[in-house]
C-alpha atoms as a PDB file:
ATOM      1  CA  UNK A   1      99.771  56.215 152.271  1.00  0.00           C
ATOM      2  CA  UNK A   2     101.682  53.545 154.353  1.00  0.00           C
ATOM      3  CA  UNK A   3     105.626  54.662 154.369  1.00  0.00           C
ATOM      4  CA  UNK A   4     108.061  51.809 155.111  1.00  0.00           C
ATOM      5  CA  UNK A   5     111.816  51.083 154.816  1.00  0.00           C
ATOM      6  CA  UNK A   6     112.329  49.717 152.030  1.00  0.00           C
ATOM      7  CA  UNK A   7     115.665  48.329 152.404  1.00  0.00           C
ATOM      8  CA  UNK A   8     114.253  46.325 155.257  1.00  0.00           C
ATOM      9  CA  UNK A   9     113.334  43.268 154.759  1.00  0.00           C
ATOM     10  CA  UNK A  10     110.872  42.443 157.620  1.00  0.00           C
ATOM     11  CA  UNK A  11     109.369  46.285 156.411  1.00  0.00           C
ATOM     12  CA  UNK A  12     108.618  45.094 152.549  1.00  0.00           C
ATOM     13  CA  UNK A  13     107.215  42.072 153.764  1.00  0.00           C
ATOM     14  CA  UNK A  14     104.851  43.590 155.828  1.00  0.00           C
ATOM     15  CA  UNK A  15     103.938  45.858 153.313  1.00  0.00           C
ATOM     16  CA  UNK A  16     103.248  43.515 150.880  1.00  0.00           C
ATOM     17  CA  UNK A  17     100.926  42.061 153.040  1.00  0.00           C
ATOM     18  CA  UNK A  18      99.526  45.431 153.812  1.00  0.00           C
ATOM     19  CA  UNK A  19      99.328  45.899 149.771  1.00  0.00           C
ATOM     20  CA  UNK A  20      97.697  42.141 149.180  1.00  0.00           C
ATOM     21  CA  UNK A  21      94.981  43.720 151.244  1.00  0.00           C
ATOM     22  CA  UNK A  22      94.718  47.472 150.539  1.00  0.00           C
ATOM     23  CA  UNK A  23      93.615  46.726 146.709  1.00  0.00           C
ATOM     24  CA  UNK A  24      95.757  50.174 145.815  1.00  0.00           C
ATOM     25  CA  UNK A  25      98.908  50.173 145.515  1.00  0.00           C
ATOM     26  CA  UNK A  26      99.098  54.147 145.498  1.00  0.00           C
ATOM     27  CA  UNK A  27      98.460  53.835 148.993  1.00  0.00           C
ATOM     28  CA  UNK A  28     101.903  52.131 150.000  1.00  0.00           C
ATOM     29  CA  UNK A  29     105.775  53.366 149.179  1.00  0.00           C
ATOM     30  CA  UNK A  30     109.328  52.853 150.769  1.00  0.00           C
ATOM     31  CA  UNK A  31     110.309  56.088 151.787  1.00  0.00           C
ATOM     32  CA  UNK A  32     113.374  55.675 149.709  1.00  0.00           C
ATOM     33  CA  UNK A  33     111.114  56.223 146.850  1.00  0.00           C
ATOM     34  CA  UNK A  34     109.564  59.555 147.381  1.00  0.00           C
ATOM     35  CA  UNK A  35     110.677  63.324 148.489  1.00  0.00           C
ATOM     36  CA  UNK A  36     110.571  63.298 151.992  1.00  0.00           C
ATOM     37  CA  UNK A  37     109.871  66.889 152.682  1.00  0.00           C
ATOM     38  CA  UNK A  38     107.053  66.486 150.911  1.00  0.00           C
ATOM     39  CA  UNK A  39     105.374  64.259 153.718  1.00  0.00           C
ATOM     40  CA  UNK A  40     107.096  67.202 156.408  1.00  0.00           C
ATOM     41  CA  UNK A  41     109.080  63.569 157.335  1.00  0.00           C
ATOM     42  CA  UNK A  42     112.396  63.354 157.828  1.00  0.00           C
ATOM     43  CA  UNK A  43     114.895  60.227 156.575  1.00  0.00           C
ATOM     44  CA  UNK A  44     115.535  59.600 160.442  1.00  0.00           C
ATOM     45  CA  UNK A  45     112.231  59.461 161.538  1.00  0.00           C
ATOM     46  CA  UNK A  46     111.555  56.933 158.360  1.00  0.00           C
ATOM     47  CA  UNK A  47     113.928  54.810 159.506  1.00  0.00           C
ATOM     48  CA  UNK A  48     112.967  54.223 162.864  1.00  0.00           C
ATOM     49  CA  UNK A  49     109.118  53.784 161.837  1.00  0.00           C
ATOM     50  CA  UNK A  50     106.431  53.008 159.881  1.00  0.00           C
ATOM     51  CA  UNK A  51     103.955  55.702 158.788  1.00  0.00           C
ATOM     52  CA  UNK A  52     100.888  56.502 158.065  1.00  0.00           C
ATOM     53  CA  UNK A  53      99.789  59.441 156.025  1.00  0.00           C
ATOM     54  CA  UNK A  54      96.187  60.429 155.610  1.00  0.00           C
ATOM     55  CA  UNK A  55      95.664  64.172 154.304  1.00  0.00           C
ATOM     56  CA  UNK A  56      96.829  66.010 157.031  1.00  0.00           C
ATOM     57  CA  UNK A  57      97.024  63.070 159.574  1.00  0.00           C
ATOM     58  CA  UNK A  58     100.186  61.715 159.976  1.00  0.00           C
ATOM     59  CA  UNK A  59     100.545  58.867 162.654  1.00  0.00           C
ATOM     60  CA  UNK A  60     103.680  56.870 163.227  1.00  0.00           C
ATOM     61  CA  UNK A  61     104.526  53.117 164.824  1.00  0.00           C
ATOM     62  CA  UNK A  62     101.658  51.171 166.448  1.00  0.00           C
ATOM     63  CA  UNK A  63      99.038  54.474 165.441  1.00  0.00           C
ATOM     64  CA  UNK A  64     100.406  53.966 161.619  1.00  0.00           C
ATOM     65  CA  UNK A  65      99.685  50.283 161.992  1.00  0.00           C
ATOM     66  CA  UNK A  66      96.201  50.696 163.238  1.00  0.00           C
ATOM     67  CA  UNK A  67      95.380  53.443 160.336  1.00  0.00           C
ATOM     68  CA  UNK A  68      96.430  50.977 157.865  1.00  0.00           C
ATOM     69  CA  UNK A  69      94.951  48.359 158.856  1.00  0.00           C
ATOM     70  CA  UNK A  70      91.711  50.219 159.297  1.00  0.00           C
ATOM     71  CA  UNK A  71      91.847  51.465 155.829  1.00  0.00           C
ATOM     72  CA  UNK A  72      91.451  47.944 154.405  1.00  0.00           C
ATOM     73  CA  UNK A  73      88.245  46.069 154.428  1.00  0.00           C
ATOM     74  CA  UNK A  74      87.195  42.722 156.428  1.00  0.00           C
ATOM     75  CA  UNK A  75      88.598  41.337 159.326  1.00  0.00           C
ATOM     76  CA  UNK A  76      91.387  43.372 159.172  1.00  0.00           C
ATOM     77  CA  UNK A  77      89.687  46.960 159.096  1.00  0.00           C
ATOM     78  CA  UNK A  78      87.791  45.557 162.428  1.00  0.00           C
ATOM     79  CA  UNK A  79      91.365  44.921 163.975  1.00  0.00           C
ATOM     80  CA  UNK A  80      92.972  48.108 162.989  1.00  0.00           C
ATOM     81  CA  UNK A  81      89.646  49.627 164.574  1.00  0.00           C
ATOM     82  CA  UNK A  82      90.588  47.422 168.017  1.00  0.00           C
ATOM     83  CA  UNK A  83      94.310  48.166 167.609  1.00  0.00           C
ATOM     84  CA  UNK A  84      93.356  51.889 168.258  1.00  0.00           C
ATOM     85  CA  UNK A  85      90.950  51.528 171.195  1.00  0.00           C
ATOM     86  CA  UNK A  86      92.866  53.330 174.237  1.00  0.00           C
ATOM     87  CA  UNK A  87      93.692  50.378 175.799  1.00  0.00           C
ATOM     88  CA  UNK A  88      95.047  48.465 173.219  1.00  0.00           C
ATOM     89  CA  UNK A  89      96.924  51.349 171.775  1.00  0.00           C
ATOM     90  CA  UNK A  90      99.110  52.385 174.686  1.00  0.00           C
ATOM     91  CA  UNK A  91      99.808  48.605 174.997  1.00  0.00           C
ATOM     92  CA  UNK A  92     100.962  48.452 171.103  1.00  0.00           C
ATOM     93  CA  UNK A  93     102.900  51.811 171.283  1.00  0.00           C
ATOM     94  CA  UNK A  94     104.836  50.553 174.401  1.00  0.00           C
ATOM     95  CA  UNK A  95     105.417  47.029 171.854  1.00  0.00           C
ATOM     96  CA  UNK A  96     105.839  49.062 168.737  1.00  0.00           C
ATOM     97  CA  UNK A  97     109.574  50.039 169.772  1.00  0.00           C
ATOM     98  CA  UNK A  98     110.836  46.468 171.044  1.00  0.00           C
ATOM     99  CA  UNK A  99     109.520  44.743 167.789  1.00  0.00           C
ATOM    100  CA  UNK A 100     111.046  47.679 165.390  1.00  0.00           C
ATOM    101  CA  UNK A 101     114.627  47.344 167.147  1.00  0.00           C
ATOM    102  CA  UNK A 102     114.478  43.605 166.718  1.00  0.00           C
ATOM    103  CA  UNK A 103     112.985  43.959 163.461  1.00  0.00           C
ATOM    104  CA  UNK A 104     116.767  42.128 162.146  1.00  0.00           C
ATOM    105  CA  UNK A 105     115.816  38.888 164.127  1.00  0.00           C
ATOM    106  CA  UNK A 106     111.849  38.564 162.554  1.00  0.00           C
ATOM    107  CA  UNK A 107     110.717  36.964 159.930  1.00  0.00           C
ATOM    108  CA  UNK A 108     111.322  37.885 156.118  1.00  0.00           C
ATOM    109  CA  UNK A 109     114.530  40.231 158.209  1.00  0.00           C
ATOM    110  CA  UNK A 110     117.812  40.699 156.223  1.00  0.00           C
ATOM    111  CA  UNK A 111     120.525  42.584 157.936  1.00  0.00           C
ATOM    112  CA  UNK A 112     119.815  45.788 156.863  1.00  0.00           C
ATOM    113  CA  UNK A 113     116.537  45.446 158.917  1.00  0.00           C
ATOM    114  CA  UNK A 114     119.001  46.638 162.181  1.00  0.00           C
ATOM    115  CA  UNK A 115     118.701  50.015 162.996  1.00  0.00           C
END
């Protein structure tokens, strides 16, 4: 399951284009929707990133992006596959952070994007 912010506006559009290609929408929530403590997440981890929660796998930022994206099929499954290659990875994990505190000034952004 991909967990987002869902009073973010950059965050539900990104989901939604997450959900356009996931083809199950069981697979993608705003954390405001669900019990936490049931994920062993907290509301200030959920707020700072995106997650991604796979049985017992839980991956956060630029990993939860790469699980997700892997999870779909097509061209998108092959780039979530790159995304995690340990190159690219430590690249998007040292991005991850600079994109998610600028997250107000992106696309689809309203101000309660700003952490």
């Amino acid at each position: 399951m991909l967990i987002y912010d869902g009073d973010c506006g950059f965050c539900t559009s990104s989901a939604a284009w997450f959900a356009r290609r996931a083809q199950d929408d069981r697979r993608i929530a705003p954390w405001q929707s669900l019990d936490l403590d049931d994920y062993g997440l907290t509301e200030a981890q959920v707020t700072e990133s995106v997650y991604w929660v796979d049985g017992d796998r839980i991956a956060a930022g630029a990993d939860a992006a790469a699980a997700a994206m892997a999870s779909v099929s097509g061209i998108w499954k092959l780039t979530g596959h790159v995304l995690a290659l340990p190159g690219v990875i430590h690249l998007a994990r040292l991005l991850y952070p600079v994109i998610a505190r600028n997250r107000h000034r992106l696309p689809g952004s309203t101000d309660a994007c700003r952490l």
